[in-house]
N, C-alpha and C. Protein backbone atom coordinates (compact mmCIF):
# COMPACT_ATOMS: atom_id res chain seq x y z
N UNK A 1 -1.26 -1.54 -22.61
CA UNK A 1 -1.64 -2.45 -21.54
C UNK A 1 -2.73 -3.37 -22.07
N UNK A 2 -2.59 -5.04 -21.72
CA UNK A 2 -3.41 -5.68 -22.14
C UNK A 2 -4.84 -5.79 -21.20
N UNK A 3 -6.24 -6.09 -21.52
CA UNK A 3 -7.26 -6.13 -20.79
C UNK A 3 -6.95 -7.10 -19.98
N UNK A 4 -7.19 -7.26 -18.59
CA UNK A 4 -7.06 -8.28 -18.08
C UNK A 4 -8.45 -9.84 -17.89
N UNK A 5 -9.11 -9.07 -18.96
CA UNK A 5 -10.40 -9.91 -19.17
C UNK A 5 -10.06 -10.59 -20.48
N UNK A 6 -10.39 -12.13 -20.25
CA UNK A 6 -10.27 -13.31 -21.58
C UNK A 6 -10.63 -12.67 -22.53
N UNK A 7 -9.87 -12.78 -24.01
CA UNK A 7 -10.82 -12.20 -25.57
C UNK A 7 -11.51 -12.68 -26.10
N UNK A 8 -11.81 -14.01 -25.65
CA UNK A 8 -12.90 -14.95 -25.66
C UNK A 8 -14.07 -14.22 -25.59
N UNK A 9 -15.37 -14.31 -26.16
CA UNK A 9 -16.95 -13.77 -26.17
C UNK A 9 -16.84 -13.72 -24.49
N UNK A 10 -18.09 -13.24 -24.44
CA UNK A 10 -18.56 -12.91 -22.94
C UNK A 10 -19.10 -13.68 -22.81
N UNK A 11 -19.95 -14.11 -24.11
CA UNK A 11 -21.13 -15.45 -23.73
C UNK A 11 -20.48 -16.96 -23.99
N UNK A 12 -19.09 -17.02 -24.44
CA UNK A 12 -18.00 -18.34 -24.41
C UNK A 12 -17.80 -18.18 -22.69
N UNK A 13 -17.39 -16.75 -21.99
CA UNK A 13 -16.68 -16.90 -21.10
C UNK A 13 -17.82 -16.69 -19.78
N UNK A 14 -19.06 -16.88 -19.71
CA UNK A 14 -20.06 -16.61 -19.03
C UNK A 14 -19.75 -17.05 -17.16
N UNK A 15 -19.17 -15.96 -16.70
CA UNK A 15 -18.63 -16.47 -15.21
C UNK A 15 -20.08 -16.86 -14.02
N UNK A 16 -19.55 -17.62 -13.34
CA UNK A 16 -20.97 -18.22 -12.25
C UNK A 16 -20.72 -16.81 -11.27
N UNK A 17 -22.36 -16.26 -11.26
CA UNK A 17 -22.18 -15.51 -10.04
C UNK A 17 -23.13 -15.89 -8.94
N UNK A 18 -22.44 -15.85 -7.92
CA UNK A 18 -23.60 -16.39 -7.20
C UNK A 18 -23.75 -15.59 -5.54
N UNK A 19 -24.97 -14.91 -5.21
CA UNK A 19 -25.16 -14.29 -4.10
C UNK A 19 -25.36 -14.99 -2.81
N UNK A 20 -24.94 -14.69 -1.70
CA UNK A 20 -24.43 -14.59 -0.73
C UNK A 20 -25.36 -13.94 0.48
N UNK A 21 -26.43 -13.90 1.22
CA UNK A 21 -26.99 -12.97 2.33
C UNK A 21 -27.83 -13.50 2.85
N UNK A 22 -27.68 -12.63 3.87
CA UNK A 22 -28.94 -13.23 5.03
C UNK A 22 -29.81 -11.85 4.67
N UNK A 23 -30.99 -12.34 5.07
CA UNK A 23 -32.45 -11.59 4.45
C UNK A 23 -32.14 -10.00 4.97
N UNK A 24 -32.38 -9.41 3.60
CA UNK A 24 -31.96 -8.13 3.71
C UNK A 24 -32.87 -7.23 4.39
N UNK A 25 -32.80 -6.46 5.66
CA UNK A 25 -33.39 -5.86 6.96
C UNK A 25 -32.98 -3.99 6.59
N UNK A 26 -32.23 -3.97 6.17
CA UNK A 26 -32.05 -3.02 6.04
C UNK A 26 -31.54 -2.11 4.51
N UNK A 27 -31.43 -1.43 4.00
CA UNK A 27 -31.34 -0.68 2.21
C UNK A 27 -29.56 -0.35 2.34
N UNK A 28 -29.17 -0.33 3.90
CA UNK A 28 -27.54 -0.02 4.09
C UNK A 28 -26.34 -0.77 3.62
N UNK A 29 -27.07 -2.58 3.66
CA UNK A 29 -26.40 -2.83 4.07
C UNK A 29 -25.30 -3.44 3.09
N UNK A 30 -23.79 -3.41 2.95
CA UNK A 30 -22.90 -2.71 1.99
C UNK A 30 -22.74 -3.87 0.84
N UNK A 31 -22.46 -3.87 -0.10
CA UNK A 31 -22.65 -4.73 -0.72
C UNK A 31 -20.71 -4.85 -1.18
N UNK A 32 -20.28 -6.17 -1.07
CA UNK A 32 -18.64 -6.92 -1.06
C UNK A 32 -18.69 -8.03 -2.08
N UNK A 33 -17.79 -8.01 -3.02
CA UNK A 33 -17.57 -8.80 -4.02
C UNK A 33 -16.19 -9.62 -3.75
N UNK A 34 -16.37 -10.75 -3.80
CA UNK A 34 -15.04 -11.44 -3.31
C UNK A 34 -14.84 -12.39 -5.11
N UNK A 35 -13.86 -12.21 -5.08
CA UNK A 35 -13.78 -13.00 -6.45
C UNK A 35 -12.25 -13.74 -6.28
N UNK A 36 -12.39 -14.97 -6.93
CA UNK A 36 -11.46 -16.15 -6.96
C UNK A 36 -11.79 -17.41 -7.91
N UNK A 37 -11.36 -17.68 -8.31
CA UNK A 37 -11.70 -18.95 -8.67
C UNK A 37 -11.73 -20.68 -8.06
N UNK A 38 -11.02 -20.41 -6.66
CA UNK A 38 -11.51 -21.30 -5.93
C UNK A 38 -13.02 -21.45 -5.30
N UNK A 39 -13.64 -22.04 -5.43
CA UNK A 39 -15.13 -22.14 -4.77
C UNK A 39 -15.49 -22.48 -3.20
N UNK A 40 -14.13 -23.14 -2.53
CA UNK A 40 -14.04 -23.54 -1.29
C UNK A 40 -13.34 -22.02 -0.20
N UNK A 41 -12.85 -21.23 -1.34
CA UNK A 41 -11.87 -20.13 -0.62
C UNK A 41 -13.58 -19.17 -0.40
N UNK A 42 -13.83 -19.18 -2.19
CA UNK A 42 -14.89 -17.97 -1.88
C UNK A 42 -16.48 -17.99 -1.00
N UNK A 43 -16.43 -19.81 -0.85
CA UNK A 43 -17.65 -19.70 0.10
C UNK A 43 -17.33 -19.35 1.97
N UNK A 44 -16.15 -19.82 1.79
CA UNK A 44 -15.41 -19.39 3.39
C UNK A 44 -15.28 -17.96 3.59
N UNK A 45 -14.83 -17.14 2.59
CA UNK A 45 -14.90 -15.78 2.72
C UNK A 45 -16.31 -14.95 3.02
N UNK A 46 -17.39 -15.55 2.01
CA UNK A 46 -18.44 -15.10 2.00
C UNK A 46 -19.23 -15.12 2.88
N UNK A 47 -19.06 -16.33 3.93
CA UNK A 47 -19.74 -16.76 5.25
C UNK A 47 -19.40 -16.01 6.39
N UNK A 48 -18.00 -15.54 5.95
CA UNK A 48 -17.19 -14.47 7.20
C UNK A 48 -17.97 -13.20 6.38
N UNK A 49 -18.07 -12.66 5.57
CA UNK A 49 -18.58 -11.72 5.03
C UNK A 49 -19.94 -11.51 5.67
N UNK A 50 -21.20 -12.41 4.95
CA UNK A 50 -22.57 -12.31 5.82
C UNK A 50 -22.40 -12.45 7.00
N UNK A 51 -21.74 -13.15 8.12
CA UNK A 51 -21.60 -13.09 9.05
C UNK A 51 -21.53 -11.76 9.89
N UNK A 52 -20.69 -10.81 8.87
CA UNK A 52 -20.43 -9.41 9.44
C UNK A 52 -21.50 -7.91 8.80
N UNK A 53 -22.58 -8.76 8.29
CA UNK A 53 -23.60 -8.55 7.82
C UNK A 53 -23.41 -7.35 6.32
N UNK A 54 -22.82 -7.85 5.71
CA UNK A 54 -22.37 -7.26 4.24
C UNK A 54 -23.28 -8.48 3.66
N UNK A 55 -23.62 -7.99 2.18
CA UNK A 55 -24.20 -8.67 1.20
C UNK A 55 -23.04 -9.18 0.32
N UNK A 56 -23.10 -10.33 -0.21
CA UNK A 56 -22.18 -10.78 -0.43
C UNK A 56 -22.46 -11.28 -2.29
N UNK A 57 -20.99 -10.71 -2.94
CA UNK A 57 -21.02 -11.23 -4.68
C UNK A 57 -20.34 -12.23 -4.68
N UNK A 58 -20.23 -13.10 -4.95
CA UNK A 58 -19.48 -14.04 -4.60
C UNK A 58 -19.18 -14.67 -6.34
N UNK A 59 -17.77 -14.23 -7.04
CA UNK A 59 -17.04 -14.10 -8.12
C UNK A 59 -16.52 -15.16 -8.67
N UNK A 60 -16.48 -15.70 -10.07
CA UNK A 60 -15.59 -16.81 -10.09
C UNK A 60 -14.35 -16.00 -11.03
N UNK A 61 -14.10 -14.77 -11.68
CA UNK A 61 -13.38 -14.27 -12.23
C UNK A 61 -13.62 -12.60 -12.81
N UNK A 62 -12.78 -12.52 -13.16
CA UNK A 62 -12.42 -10.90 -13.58
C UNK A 62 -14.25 -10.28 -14.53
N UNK A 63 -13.38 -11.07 -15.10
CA UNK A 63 -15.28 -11.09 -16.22
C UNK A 63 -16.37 -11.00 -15.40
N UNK A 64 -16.57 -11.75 -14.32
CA UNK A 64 -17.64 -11.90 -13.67
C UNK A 64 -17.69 -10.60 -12.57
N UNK A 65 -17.08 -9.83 -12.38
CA UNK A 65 -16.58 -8.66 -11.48
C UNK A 65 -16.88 -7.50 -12.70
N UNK A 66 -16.75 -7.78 -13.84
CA UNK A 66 -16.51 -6.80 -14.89
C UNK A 66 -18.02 -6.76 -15.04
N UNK A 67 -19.09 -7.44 -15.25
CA UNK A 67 -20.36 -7.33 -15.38
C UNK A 67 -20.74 -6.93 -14.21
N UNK A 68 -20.83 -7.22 -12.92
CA UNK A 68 -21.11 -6.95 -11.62
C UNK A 68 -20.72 -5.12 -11.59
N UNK A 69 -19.47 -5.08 -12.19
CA UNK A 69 -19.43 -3.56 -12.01
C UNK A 69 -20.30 -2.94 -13.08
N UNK A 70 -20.49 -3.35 -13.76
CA UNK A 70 -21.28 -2.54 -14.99
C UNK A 70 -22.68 -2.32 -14.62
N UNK A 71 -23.19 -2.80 -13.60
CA UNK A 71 -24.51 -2.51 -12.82
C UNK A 71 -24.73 -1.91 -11.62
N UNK A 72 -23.50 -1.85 -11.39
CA UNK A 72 -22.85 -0.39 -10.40
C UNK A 72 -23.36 -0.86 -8.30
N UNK A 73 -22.87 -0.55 -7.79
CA UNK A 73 -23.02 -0.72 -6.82
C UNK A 73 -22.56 -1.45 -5.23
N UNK A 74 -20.72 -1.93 -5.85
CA UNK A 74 -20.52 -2.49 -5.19
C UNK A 74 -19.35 -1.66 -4.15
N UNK A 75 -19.26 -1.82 -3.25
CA UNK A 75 -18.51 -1.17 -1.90
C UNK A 75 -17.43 -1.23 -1.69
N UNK A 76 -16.96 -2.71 -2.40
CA UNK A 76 -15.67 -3.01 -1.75
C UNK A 76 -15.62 -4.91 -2.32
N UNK A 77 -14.27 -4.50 -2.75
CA UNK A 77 -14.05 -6.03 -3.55
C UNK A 77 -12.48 -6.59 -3.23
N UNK A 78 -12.76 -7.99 -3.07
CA UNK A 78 -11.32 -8.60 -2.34
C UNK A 78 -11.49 -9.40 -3.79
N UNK A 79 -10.51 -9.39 -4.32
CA UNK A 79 -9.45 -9.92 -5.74
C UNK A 79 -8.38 -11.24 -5.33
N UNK A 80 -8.50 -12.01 -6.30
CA UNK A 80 -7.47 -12.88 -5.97
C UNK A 80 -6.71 -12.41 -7.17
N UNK A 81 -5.12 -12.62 -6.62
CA UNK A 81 -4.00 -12.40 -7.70
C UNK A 81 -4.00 -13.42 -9.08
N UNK A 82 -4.09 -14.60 -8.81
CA UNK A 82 -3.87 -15.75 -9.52
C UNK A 82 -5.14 -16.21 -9.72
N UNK A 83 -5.73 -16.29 -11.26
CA UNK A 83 -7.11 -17.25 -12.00
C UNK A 83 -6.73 -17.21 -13.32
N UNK A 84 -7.05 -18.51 -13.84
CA UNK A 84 -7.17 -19.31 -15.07
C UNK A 84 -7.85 -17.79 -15.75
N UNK A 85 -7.16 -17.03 -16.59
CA UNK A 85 -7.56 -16.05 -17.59
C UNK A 85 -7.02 -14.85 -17.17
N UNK A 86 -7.15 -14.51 -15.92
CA UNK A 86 -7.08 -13.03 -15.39
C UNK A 86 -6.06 -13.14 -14.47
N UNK A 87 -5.43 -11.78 -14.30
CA UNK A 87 -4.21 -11.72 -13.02
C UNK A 87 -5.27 -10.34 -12.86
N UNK A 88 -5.38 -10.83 -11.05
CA UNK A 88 -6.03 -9.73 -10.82
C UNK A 88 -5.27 -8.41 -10.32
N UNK A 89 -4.13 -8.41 -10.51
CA UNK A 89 -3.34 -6.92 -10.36
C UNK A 89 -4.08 -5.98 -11.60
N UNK A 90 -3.62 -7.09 -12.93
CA UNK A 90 -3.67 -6.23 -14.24
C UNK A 90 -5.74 -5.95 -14.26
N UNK A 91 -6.25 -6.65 -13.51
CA UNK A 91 -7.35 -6.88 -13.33
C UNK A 91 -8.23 -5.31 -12.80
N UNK A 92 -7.45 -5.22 -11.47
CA UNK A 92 -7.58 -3.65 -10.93
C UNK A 92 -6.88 -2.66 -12.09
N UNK A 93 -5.69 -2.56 -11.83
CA UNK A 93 -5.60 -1.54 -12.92
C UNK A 93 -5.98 -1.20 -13.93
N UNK A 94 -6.89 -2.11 -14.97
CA UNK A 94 -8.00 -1.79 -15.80
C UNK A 94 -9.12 -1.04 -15.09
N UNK A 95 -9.68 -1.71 -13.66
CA UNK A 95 -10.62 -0.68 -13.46
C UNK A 95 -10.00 0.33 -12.87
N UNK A 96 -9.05 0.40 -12.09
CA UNK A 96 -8.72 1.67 -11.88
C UNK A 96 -8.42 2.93 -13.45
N UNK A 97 -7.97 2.45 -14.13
CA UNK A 97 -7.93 3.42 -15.59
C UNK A 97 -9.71 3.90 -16.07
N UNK A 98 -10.02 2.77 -15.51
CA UNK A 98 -11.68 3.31 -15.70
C UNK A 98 -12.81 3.82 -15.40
N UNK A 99 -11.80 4.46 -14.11
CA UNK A 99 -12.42 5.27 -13.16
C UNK A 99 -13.02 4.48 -11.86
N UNK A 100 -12.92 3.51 -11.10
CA UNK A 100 -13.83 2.99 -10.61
C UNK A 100 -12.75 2.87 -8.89
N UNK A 101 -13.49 3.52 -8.50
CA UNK A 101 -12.67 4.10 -7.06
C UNK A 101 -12.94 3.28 -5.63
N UNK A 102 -14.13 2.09 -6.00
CA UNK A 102 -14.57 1.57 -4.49
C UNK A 102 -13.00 0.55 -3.85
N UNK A 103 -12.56 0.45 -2.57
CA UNK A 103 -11.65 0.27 -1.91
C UNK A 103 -11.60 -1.15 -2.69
N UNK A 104 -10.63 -2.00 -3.18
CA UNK A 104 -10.13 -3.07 -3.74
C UNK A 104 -8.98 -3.54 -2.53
N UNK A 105 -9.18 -4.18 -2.10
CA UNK A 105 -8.14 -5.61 -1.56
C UNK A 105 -7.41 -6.81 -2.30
N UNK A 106 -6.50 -6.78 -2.03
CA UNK A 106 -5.97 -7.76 -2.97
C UNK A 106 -5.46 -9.23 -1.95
N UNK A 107 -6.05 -10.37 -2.21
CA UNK A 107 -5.15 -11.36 -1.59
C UNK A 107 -4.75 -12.49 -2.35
N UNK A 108 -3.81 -13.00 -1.97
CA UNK A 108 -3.11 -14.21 -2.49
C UNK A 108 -2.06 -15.15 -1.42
N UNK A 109 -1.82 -16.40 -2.29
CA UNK A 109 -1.28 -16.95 -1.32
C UNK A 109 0.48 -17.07 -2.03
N UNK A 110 0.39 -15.56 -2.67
CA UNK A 110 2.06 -15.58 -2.69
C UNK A 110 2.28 -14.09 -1.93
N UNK A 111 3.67 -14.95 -1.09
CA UNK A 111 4.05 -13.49 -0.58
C UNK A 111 5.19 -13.08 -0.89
N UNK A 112 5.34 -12.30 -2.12
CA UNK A 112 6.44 -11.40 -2.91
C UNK A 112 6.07 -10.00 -2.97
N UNK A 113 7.51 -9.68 -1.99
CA UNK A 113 7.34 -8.13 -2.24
C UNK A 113 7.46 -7.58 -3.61
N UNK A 114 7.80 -7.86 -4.65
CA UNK A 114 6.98 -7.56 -5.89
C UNK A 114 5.89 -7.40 -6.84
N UNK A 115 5.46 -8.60 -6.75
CA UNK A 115 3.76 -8.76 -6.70
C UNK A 115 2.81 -7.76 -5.54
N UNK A 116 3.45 -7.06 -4.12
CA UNK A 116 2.85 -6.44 -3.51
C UNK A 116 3.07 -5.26 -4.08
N UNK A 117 4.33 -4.82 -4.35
CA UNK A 117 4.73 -3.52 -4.66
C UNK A 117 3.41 -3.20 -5.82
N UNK A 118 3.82 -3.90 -6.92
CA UNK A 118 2.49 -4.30 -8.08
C UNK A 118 1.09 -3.58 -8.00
N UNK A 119 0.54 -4.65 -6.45
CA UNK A 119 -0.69 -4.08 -6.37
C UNK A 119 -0.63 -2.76 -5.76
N UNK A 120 0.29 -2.15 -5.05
CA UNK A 120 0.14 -1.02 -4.34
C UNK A 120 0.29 -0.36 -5.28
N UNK A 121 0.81 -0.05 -6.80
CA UNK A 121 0.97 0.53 -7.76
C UNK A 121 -0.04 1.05 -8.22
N UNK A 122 -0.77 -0.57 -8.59
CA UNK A 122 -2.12 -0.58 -9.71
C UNK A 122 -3.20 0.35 -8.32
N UNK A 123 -3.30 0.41 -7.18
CA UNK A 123 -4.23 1.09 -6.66
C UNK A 123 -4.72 0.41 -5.31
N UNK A 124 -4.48 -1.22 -5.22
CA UNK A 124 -4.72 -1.68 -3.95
C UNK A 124 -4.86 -1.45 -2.73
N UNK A 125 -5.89 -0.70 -2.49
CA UNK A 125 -5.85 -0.52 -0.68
C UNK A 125 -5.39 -1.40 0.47
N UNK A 126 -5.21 -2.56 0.00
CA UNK A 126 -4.45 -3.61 0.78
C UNK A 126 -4.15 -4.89 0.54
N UNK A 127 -2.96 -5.65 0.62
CA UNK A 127 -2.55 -6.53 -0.30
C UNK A 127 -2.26 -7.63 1.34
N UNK A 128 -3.28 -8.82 1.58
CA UNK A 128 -3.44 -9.70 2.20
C UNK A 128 -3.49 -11.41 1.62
N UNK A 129 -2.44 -12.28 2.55
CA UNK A 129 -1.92 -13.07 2.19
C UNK A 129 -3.12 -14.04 2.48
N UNK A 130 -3.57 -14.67 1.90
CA UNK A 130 -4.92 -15.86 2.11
C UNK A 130 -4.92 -16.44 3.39
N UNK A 131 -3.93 -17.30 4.08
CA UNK A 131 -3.95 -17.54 5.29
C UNK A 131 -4.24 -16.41 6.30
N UNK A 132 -4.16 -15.27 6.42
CA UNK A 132 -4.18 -14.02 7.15
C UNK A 132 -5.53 -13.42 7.11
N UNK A 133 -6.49 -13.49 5.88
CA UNK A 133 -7.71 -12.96 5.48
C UNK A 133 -8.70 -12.79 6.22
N UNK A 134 -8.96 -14.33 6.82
CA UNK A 134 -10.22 -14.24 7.52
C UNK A 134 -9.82 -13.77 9.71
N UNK A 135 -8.84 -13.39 10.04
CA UNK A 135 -8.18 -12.31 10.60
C UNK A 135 -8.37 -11.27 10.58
N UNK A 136 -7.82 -10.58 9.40
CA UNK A 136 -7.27 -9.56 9.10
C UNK A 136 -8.85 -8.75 8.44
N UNK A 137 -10.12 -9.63 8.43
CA UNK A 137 -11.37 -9.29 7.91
C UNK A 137 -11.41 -8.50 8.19
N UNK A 138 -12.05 -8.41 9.94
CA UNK A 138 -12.83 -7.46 10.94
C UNK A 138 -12.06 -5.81 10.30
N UNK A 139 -10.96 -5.68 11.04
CA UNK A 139 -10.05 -4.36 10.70
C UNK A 139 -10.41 -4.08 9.15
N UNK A 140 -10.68 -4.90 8.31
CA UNK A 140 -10.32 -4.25 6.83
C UNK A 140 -11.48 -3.78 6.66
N UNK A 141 -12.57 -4.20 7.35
CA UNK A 141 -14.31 -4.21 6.94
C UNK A 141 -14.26 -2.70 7.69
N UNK A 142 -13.88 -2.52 8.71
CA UNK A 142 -13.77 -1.19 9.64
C UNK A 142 -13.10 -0.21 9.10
N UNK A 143 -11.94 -0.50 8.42
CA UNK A 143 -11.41 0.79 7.94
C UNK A 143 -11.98 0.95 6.69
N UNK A 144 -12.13 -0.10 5.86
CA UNK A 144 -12.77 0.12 4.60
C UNK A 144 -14.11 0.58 4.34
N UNK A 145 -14.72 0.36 4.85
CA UNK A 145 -16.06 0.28 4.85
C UNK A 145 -16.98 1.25 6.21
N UNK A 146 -15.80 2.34 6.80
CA UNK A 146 -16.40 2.81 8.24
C UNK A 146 -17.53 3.33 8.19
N UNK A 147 -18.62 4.22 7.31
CA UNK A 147 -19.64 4.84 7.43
C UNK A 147 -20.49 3.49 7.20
N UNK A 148 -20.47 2.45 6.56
CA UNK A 148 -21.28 1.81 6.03
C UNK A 148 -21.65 0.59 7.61
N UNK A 149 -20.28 0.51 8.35
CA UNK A 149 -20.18 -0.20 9.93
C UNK A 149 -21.01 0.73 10.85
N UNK A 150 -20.31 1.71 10.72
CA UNK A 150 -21.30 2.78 11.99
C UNK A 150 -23.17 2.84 12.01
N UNK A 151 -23.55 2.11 10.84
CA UNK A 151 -24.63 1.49 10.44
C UNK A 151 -25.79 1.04 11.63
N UNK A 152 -26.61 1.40 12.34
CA UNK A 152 -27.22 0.87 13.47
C UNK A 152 -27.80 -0.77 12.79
N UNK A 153 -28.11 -0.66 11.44
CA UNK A 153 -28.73 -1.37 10.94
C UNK A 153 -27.82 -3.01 10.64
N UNK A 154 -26.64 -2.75 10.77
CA UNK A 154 -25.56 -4.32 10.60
C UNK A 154 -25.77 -4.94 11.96
């Protein structure tokens, strides 16, 4: 299986990360990595994100998710299928081989039951179509994330 991270240096491929929150009130509150390489998708996500009072990573690619995990701490990460370097199916299934168990979402704006089958393979807790996302948030933040909601502190 190939890495789904560029073989390009880390410091050729240096991804923008950029945080996301409203002033942190509480030590609970869950921390969500949205990664894409659109910048208009991931600031819309991220606004529905703080909005629902999660701290927000806000990703431009696999690489940039790959360092973010290497400092440990994140809750729950929505993946885009399709970016310039990375397919984020093959993307999860690297971290899933690497042990890394926090709930992964997958969305895209293709809807092939193959590419779904795919992610449900590689480990995807749920495979959501981009138009459907900011919908389909609330429920995913609730089931995904329930001890971290039951939170007095969100």
């Amino acid at each position: 299986m190939t890495s789904p991270f560029p073989s390009e240096s880390r410091s050729a491929q240096r991804a923008m990360v950029s945080t996301t929150s409203q002033p942190l009130t509480c030590s609970e509150r869950p921390t969500v990595s949205i990664v894409d390489d659109d910048p208009h998708i991931r600031a819309m996500v991220a606004d529905e994100l703080t909005d629902s009072g999660c701290f927000v990573l806000s990703l431009q690619n696999c690489l940039a998710l790959d360092e973010v995990l290497a400092d440990g701490g994140v809750d729950l990460v929505f993946l885009d299928v399709q970016m310039p370097g990375c397919d984020g199916i093959e993307c999860l299934r690297d971290l899933r081989s690497r042990g890394f168990t926090m709930p992964v979402v997958i969305f895209t704006s293709l809807n092939e039951p193959e590419r779904r089958r795919q992610a449900q393979e590689a480990g995807a807790n749920d495979y959501v179509l981009k138009h459907e996302l900011l919908d389909r948030l609330p429920g995913l933040l609730q089931r995904l994330l329930p001890q971290r909601l039951e939170n007095p502190c969100l």
